[in-house]
Protein backbone atom coordinates (compact mmCIF):
# COMPACT_ATOMS: atom_id res chain seq x y z
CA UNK A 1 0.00 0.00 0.00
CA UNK A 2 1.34 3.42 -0.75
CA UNK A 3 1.67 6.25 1.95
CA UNK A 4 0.57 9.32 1.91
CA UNK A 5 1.48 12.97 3.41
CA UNK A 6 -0.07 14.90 6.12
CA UNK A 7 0.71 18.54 5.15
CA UNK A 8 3.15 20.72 6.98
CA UNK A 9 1.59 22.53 10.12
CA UNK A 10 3.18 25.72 11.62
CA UNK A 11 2.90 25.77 15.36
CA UNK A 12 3.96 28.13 17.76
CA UNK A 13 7.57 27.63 19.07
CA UNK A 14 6.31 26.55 22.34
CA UNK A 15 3.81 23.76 21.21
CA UNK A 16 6.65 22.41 19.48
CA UNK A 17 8.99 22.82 22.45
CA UNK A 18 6.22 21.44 24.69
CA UNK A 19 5.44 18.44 21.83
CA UNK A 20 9.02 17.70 21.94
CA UNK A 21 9.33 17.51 25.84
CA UNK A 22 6.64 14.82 26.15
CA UNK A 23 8.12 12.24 23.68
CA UNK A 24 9.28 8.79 24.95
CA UNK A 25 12.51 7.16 24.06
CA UNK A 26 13.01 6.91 20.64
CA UNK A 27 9.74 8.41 19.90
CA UNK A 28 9.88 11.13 16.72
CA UNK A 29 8.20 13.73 16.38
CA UNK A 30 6.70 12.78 13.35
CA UNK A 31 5.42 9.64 14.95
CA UNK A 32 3.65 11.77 17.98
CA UNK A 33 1.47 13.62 15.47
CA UNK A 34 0.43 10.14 13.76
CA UNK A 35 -0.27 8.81 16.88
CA UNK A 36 -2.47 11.60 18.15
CA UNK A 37 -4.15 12.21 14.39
CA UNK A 38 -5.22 8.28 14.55
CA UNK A 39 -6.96 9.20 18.17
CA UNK A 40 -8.41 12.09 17.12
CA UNK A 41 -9.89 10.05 14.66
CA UNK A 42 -10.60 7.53 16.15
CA UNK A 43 -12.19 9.21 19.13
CA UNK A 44 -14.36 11.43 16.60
CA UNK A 45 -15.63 8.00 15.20
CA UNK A 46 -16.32 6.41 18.24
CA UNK A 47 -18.44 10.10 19.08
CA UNK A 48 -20.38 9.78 15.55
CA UNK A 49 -21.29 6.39 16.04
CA UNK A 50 -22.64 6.66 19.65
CA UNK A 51 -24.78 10.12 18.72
CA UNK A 52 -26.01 7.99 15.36
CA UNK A 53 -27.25 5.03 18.30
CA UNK A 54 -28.64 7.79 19.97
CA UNK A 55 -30.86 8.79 17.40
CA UNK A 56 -31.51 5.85 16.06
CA UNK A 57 -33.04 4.60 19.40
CA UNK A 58 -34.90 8.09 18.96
CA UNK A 59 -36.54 7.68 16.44
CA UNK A 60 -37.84 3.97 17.26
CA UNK A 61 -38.96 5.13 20.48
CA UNK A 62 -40.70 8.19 18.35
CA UNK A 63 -42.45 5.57 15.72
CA UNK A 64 -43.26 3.26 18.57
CA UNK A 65 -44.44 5.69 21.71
CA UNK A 66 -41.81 3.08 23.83
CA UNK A 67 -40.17 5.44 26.10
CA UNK A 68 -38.11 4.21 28.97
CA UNK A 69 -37.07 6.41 32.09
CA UNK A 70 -33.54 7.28 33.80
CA UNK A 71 -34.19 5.09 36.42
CA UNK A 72 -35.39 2.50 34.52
CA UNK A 73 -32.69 2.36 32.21
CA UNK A 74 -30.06 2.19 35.24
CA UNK A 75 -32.18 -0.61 36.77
């Protein structure tokens, strides 16, 4: 599979410096940013999927008047 490029990102001076003070031991910084890119993706999929449950369950509960409380949902 080929690879492709993330483009260049200017940062202020200190995000860098602070970016750079974090890494682990042989840790780039190049690999830092793909590692929190693939979070932030993954974490905005994960938040897409649960709000598409969400309304999903909505909209069942609106076709079929089936409404369910707090406390029975806990229970």
């Amino acid at each position: 599979m080929k690879t492709a490029t993330i483009p260049s990102l200017r940062v202020d001076p200190l995000l860098r410096e602070a970016a750079e003070a974090v890494l682990e031991r042989g840790e780039t910084l190049s690999s830092f940013v793909e590692s929190a890119i693939r979070q932030g993706v993954e974490r905005r999929q994960t938040q897409r999927d649960f709000i598409a449950r969400g309304l999903a369950s909505y909209d069942k509960a609106c076709r079929t008047g089936l409404f369910f409380s707090s406390d029975e949902v806990m229970a």
